[in-house]
N, C-alpha and C. Protein backbone atom coordinates (compact mmCIF):
# COMPACT_ATOMS: atom_id res chain seq x y z
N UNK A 1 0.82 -1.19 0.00
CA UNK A 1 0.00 0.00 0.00
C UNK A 1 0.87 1.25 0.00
N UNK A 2 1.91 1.18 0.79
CA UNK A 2 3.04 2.43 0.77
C UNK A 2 3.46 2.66 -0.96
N UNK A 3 3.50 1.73 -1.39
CA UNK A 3 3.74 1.88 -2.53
C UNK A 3 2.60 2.33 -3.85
N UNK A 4 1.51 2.29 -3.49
CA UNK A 4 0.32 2.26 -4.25
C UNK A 4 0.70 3.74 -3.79
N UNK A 5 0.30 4.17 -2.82
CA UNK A 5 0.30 5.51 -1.84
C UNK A 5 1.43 6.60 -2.96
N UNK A 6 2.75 6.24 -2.94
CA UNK A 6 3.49 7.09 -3.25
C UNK A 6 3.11 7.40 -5.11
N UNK A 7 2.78 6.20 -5.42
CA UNK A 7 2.19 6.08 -7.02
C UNK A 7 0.93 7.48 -7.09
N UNK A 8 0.07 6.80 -6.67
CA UNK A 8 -1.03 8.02 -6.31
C UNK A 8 -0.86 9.22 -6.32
N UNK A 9 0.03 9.90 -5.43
CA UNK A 9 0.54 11.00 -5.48
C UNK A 9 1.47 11.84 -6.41
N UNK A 10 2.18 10.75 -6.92
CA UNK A 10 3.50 10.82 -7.87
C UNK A 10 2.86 11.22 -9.43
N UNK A 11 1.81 10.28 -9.39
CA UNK A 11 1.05 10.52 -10.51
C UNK A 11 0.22 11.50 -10.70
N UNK A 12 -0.12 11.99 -9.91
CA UNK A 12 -1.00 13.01 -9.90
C UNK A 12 0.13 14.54 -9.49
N UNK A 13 1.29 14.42 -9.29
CA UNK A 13 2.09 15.56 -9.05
C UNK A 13 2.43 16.41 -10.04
N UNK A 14 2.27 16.17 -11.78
CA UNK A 14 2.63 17.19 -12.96
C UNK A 14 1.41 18.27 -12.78
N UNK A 15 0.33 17.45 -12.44
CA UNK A 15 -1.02 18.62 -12.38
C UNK A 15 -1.83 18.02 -11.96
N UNK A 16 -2.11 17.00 -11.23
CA UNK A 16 -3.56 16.54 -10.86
C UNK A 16 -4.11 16.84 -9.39
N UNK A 17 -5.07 16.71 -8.85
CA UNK A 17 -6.37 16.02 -8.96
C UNK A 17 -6.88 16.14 -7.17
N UNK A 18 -7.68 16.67 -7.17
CA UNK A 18 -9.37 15.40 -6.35
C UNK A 18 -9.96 15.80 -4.95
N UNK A 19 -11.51 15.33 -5.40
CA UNK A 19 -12.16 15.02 -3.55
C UNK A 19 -13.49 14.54 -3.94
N UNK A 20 -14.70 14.19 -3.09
CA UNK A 20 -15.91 13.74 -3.45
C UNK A 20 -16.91 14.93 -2.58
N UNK A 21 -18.07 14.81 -3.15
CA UNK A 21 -19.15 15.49 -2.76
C UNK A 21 -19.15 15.15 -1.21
N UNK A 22 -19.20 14.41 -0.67
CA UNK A 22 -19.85 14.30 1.20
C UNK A 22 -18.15 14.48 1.63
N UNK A 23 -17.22 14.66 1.19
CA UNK A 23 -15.57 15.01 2.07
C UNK A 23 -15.17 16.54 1.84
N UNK A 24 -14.90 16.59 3.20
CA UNK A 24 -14.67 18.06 2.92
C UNK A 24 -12.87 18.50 2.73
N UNK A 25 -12.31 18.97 2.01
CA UNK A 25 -11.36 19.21 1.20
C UNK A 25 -10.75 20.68 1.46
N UNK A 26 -9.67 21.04 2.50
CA UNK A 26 -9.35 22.43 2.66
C UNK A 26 -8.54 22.64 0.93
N UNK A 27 -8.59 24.13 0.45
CA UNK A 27 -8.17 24.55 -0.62
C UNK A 27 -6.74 24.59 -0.60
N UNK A 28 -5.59 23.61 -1.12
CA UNK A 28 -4.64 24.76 -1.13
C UNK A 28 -4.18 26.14 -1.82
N UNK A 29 -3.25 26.15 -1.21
CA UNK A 29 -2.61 27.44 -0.78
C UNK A 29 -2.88 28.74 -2.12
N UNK A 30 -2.89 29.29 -2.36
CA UNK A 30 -2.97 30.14 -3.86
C UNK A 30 -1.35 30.34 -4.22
N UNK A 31 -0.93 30.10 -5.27
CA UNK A 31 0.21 30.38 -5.38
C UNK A 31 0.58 31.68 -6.60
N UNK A 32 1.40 33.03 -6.33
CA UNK A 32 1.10 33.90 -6.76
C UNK A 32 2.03 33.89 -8.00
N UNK A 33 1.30 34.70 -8.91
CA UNK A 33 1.93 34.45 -10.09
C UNK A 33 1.72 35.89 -11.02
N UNK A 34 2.98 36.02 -11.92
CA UNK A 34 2.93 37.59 -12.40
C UNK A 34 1.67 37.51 -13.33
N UNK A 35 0.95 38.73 -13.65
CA UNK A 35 -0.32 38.84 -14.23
C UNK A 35 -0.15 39.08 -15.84
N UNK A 36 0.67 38.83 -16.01
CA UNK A 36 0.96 38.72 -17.55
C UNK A 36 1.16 37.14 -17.70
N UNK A 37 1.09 36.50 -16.90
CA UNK A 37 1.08 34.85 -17.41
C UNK A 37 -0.20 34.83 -16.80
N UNK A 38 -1.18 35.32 -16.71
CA UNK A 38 -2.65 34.69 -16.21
C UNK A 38 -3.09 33.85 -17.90
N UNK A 39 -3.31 32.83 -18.15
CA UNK A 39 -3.69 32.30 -19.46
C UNK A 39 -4.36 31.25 -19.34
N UNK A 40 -4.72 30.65 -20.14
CA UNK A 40 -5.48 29.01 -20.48
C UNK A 40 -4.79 28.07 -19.07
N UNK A 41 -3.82 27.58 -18.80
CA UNK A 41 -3.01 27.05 -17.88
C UNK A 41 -3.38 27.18 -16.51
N UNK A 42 -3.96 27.85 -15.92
CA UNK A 42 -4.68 27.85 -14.60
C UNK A 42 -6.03 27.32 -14.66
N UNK A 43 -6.03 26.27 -13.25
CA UNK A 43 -7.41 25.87 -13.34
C UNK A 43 -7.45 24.78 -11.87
N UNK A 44 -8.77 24.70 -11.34
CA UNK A 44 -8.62 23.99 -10.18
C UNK A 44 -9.63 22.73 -10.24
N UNK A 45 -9.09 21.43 -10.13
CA UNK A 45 -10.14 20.26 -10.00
C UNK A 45 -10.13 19.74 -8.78
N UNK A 46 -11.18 19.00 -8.65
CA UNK A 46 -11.36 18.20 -7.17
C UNK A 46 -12.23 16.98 -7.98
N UNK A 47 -11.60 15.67 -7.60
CA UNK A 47 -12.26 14.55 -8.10
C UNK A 47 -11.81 13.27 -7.49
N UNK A 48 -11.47 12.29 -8.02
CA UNK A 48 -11.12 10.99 -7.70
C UNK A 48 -10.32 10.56 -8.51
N UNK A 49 -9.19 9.57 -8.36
CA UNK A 49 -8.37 8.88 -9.38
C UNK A 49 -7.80 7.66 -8.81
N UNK A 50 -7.93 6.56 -9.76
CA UNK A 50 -8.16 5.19 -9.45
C UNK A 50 -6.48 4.33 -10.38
N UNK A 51 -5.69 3.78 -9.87
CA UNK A 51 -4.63 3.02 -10.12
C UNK A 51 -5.10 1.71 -10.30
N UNK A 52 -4.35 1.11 -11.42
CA UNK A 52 -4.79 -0.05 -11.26
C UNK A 52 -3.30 -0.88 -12.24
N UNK A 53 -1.94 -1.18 -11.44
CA UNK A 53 -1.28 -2.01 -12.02
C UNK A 53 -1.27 -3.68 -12.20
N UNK A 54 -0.38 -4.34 -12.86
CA UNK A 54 -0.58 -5.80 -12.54
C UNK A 54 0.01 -6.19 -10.91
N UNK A 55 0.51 -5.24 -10.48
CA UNK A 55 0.93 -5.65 -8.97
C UNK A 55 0.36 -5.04 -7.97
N UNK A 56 -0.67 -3.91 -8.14
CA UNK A 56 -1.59 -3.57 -7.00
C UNK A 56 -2.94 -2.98 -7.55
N UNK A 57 -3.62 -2.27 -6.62
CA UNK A 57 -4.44 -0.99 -6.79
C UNK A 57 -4.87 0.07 -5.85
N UNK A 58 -5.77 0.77 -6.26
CA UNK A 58 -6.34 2.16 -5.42
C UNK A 58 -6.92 2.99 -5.62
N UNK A 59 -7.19 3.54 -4.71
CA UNK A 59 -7.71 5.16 -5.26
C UNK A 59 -7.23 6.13 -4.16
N UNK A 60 -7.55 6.96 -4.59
CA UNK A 60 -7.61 8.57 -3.56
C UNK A 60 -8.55 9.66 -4.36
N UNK A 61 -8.60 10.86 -3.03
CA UNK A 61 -9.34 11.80 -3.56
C UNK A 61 -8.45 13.15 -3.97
N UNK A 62 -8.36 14.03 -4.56
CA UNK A 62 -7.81 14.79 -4.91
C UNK A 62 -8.64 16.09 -5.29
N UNK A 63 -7.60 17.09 -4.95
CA UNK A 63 -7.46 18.32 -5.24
C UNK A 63 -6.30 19.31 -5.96
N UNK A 64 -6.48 19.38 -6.89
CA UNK A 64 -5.19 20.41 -8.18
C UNK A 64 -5.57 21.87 -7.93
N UNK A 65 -4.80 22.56 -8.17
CA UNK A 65 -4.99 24.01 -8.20
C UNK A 65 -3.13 23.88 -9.52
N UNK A 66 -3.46 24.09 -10.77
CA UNK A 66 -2.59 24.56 -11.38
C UNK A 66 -2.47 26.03 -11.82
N UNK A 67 -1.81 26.75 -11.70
CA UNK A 67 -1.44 28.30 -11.58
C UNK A 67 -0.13 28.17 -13.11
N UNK A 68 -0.22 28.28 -14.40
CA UNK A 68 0.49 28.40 -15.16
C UNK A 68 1.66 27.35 -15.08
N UNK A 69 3.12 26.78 -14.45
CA UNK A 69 3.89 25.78 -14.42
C UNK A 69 3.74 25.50 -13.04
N UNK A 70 3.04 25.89 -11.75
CA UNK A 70 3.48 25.75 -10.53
C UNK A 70 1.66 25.03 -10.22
N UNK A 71 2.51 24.38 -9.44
CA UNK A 71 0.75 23.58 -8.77
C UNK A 71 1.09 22.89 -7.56
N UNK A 72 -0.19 22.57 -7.25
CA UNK A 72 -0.46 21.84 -5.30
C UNK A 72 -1.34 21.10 -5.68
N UNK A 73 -1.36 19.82 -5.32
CA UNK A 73 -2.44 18.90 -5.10
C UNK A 73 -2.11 18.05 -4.03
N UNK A 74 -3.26 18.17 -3.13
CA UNK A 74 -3.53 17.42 -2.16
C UNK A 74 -4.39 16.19 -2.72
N UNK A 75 -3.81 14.61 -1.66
CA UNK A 75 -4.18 13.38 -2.15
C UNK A 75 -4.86 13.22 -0.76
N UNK A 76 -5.89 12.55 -0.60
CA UNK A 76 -6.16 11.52 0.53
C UNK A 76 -6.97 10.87 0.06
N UNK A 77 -7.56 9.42 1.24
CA UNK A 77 -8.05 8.32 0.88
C UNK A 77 -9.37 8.50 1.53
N UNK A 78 -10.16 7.53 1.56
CA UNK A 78 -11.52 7.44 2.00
C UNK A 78 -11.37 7.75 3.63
N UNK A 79 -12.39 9.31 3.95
CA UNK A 79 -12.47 10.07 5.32
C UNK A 79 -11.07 10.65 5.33
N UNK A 80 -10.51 11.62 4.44
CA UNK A 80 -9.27 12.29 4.61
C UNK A 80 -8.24 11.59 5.06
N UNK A 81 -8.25 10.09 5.05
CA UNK A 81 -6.99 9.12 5.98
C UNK A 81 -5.81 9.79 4.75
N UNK A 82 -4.55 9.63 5.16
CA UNK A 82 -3.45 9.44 4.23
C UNK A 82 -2.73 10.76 3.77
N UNK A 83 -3.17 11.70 3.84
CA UNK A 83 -3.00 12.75 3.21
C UNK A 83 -1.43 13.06 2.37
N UNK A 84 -1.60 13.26 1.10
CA UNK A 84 -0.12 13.39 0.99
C UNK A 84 -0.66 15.05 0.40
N UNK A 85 0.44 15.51 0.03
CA UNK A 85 0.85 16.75 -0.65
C UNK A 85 2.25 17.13 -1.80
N UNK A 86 1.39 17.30 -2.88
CA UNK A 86 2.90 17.75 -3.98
C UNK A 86 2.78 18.61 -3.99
N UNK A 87 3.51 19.95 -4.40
CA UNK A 87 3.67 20.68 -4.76
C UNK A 87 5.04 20.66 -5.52
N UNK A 88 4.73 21.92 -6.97
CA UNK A 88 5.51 21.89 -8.01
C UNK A 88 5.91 23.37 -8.40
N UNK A 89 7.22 23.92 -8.69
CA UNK A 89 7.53 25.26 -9.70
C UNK A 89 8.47 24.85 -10.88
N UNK A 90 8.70 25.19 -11.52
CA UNK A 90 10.08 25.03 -12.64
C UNK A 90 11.45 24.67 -11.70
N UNK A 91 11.95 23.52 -11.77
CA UNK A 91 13.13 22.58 -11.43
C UNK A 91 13.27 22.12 -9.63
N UNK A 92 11.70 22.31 -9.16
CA UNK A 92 11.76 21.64 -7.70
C UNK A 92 10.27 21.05 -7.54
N UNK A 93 10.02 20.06 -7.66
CA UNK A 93 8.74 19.09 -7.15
C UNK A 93 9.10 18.31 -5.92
N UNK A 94 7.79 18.40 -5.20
CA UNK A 94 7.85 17.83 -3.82
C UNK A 94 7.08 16.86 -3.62
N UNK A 95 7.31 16.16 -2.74
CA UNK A 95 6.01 15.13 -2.44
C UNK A 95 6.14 15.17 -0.68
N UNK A 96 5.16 15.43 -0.03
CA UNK A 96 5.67 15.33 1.35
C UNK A 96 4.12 14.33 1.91
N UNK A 97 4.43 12.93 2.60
CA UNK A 97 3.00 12.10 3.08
C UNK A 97 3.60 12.01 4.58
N UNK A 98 3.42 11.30 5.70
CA UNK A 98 3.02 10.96 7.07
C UNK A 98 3.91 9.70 6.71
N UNK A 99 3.48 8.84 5.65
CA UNK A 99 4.23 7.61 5.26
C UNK A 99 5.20 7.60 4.40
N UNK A 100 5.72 8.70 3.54
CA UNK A 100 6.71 8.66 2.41
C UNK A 100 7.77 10.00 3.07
N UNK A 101 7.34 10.69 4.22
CA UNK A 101 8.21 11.96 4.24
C UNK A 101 8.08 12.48 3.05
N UNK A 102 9.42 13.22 3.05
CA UNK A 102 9.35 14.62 2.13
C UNK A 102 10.28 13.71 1.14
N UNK A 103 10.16 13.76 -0.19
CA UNK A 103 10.41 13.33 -1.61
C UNK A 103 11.02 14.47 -2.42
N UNK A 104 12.25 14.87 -2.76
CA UNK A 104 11.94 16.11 -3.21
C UNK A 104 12.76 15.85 -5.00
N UNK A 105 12.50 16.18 -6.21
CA UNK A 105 12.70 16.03 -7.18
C UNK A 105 12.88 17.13 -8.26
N UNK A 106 13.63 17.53 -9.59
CA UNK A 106 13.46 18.64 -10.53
C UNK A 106 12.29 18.68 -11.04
N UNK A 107 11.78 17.45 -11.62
CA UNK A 107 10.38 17.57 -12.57
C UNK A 107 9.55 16.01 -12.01
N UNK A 108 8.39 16.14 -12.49
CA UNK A 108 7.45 15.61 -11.60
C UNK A 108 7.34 13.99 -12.52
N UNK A 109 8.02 14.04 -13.28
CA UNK A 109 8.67 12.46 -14.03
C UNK A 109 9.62 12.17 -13.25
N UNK A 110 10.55 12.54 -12.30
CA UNK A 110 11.78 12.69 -12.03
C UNK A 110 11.10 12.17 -10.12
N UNK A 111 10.04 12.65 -9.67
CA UNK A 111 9.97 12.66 -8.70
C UNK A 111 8.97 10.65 -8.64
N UNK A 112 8.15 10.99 -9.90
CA UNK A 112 7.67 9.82 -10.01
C UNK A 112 8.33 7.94 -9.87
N UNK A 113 9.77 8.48 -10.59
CA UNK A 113 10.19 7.57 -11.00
C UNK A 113 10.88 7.00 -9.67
N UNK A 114 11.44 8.44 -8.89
CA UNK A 114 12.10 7.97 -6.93
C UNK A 114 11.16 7.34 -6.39
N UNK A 115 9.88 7.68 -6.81
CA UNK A 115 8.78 7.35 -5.31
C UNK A 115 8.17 6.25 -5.89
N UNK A 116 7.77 5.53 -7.49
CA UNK A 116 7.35 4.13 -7.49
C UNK A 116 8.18 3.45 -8.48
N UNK A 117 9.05 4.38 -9.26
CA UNK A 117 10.23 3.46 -10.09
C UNK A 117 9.87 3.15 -11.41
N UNK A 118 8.11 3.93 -11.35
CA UNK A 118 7.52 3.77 -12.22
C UNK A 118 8.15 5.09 -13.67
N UNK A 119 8.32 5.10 -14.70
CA UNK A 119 8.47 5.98 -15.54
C UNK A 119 7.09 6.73 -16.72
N UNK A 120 6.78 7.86 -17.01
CA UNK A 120 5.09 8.01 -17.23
C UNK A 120 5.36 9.37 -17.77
N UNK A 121 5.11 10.19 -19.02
CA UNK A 121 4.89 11.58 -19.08
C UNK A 121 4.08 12.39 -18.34
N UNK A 122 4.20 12.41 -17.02
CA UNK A 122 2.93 13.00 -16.18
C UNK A 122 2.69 14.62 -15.95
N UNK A 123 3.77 15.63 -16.73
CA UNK A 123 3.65 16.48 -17.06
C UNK A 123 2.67 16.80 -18.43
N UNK A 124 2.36 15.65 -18.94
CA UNK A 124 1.36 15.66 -20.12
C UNK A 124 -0.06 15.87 -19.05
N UNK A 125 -0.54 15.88 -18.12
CA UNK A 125 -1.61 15.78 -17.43
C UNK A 125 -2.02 16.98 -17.19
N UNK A 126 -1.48 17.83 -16.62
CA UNK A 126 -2.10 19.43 -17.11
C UNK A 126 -2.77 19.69 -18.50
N UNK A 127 -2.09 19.38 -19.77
CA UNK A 127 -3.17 19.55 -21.27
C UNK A 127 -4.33 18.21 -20.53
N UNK A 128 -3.85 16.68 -20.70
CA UNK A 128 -5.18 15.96 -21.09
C UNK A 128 -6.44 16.66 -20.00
N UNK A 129 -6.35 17.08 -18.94
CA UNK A 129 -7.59 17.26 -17.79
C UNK A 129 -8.01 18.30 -18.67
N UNK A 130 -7.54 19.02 -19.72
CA UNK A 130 -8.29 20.04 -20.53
C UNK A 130 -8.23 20.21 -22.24
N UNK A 131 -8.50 18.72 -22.30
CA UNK A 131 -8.83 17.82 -23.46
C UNK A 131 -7.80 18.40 -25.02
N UNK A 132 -6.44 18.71 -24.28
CA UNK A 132 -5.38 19.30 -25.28
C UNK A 132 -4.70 17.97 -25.28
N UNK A 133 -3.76 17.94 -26.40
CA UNK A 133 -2.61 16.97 -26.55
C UNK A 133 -1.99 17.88 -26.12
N UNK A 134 -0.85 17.09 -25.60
CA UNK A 134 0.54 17.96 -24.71
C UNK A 134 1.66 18.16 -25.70
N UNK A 135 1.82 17.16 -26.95
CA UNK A 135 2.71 17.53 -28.09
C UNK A 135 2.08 17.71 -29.50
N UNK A 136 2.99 18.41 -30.63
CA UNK A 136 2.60 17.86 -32.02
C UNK A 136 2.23 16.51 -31.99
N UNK A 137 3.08 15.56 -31.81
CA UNK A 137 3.21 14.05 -31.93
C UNK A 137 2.26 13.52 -31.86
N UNK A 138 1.20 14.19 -30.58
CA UNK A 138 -0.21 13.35 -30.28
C UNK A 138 -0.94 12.55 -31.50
N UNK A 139 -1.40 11.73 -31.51
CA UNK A 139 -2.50 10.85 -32.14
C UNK A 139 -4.12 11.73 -31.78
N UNK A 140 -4.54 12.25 -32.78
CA UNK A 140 -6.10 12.17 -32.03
C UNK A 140 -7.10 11.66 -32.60
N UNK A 141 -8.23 11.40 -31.98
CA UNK A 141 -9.49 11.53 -32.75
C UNK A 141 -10.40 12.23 -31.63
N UNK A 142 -11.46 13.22 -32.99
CA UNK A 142 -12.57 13.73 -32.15
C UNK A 142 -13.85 13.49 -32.03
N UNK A 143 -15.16 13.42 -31.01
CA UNK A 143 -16.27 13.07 -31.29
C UNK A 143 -17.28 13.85 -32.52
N UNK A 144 -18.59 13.59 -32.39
CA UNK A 144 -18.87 14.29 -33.67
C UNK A 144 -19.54 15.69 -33.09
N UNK A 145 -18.78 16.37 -32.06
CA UNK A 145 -19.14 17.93 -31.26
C UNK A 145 -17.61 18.16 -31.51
N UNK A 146 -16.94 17.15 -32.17
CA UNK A 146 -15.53 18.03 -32.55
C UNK A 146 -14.51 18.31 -31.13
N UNK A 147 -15.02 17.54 -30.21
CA UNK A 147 -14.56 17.48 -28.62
C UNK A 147 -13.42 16.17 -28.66
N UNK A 148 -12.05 16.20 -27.79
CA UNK A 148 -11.22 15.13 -27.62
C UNK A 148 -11.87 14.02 -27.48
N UNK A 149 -11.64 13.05 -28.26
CA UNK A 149 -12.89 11.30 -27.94
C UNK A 149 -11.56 10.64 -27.34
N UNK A 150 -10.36 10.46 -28.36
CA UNK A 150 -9.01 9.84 -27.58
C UNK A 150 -7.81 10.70 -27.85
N UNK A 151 -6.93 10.33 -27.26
CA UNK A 151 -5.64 10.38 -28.01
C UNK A 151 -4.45 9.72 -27.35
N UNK A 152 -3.32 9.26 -28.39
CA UNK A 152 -2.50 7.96 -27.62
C UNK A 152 -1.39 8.84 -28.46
N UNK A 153 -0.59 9.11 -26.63
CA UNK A 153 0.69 10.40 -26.97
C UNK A 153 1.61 9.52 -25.82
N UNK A 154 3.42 9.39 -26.49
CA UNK A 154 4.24 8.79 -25.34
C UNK A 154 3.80 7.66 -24.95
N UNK A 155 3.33 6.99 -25.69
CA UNK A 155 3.21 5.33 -24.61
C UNK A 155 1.69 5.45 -24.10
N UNK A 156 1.29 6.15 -24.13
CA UNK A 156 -0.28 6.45 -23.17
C UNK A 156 -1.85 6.50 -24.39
N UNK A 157 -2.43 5.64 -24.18
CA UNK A 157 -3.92 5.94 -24.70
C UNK A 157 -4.97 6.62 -23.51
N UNK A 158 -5.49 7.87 -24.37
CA UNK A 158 -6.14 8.86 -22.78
C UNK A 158 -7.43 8.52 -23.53
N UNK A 159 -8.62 8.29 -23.42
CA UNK A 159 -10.10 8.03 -23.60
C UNK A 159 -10.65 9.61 -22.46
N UNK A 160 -11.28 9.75 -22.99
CA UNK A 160 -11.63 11.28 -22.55
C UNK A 160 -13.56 11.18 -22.72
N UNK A 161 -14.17 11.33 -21.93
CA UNK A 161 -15.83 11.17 -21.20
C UNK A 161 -16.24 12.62 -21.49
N UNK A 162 -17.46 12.66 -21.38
CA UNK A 162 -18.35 14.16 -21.03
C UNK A 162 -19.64 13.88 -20.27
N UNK A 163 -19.63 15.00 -19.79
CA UNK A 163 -21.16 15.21 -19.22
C UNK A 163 -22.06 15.88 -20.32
N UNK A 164 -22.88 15.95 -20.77
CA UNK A 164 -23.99 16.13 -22.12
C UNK A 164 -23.08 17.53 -22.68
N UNK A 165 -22.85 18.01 -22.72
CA UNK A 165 -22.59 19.02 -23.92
C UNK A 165 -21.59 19.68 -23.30
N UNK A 166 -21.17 19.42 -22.34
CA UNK A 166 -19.88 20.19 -21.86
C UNK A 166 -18.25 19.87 -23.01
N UNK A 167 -17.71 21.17 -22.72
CA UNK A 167 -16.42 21.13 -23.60
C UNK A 167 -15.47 20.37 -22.86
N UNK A 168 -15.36 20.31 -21.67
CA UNK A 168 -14.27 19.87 -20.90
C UNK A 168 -14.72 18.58 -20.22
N UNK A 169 -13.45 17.74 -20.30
CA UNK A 169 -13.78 16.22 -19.82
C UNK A 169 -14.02 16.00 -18.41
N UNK A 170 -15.34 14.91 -17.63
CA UNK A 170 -15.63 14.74 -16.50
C UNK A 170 -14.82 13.50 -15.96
N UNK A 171 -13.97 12.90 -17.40
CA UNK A 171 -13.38 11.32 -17.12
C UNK A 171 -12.46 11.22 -17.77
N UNK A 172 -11.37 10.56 -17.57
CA UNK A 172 -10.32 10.52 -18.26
C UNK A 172 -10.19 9.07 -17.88
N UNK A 173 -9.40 8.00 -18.88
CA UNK A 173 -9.02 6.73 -18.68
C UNK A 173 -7.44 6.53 -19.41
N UNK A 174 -6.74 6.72 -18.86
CA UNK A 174 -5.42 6.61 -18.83
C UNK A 174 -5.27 4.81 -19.40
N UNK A 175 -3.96 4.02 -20.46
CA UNK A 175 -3.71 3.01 -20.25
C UNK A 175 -2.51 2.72 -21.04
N UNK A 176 -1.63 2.31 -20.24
CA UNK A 176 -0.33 1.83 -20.65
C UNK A 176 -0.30 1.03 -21.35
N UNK A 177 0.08 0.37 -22.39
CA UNK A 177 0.12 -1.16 -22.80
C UNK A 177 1.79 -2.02 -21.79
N UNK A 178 1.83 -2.76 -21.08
CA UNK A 178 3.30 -3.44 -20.72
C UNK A 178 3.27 -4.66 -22.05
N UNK A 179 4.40 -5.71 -21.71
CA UNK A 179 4.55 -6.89 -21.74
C UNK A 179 3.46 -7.69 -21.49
N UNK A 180 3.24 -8.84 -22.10
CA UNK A 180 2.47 -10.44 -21.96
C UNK A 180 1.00 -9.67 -22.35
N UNK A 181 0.49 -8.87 -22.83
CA UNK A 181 -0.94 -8.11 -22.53
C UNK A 181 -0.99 -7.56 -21.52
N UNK A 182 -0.50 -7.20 -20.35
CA UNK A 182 -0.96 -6.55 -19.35
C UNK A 182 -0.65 -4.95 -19.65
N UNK A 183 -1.38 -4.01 -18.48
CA UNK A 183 -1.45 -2.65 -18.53
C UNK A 183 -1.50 -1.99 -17.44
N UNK A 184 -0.87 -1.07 -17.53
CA UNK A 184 -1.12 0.09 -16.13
C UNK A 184 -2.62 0.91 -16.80
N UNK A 185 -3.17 1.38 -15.40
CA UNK A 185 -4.22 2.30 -16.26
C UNK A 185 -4.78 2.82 -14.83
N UNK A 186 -4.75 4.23 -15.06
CA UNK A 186 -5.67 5.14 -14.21
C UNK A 186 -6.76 5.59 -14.61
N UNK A 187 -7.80 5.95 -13.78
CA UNK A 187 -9.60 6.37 -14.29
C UNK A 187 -9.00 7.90 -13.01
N UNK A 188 -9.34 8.80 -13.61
CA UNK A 188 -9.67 9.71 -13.15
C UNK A 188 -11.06 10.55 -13.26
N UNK A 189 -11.36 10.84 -12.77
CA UNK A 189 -12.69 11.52 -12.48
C UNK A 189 -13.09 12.82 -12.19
N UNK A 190 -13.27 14.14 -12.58
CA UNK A 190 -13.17 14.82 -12.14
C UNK A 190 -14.87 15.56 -11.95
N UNK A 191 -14.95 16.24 -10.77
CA UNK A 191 -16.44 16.24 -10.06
C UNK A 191 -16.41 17.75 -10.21
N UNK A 192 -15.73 18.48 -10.23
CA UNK A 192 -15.20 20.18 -9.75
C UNK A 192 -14.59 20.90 -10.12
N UNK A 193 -14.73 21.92 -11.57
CA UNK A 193 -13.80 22.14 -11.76
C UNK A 193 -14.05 23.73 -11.26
């Protein structure tokens, strides 16, 4: 579980995520930023996000606040148990939990890879939660509202959900392909934006 735990967080540290309707969720912190970068790039979710490798699983609840390259997301588990905290600026990402201590890393691939060994473009997660590809390179296809349906960028197929006519995705389904058929794959959820 320590290990599911640090995944959770790790993964969700480029820009993510989370909380549910009946948990109550303090905001973090506002982080200040010059007013000539106010742009597309800021934005705050609260939702859920679900792990699921061939060697474990999980979930937690989450909360993002991305501010242009710098962000905070708070993780915890069912009734606030667990709490971790990342926070991120240009060349210092953190991870600080109760069970992992303080984690500290340049970029939030970098911090991922210390805390589950796992390797993942998770700086691509700021565009997908706002149905952008993160490179040229992306693969896409769109639904017939002309809205993200998939796209498979870096190793990753993202499946992207809506609520009836909204522009921005309520679901995201993350999935790795590994070896023998198996897959990593996260469901994220987002309830709040």
């Amino acid at each position: 579980m320590r290990l599911f735990s640090k995944l959770c967080v790790a993964v969700c540290s480029s820009s993510v995520l989370f909380l549910s309707g009946c948990q109550h969720f303090s905001q973090p912190k506002q982080i200040q930023i010059a007013p000539q970068l106010q742009n597309e790039n800021n934005f705050s979710l609260q939702g859920k996000i679900g792990v699921r490798t061939p060697q474990q699983s999980g979930s937690a609840f989450f909360t993002w606040l991305q501010q242009q390259d710098q962000f905070d997301i708070e993780l915890t588990g069912i009734l606030g148990v667990g709490k971790t905290q990342i926070q991120g600026k240009p060349g210092e990402v953190t991870l600080n939990s109760a069970k992992t201590g303080l984690i500290t890393a340049t970029t939030p691939e970098e911090l991922l890879e210390k805390a589950t060994g796992w390797q993942a473009p998770i700086m691509h997660l700021a565009y997908w939660v706002q149905a952008k590809p993160a490179t040229p390179n992306a693969q896409v296809t769109s639904d017939e509202q002309n809205r993200l349906k998939q796209l498979i960028e870096d190793g990753w197929t993202v499946d992207f959900s809506y609520n009836d006519a909204q522009t921005l995705p309520n679901k995201l389904l993350l999935k790795q392909s590994l070896a023998e058929g198996k897959e990593n794959r996260i469901t994220m959820v987002i309830q709040n934006r």
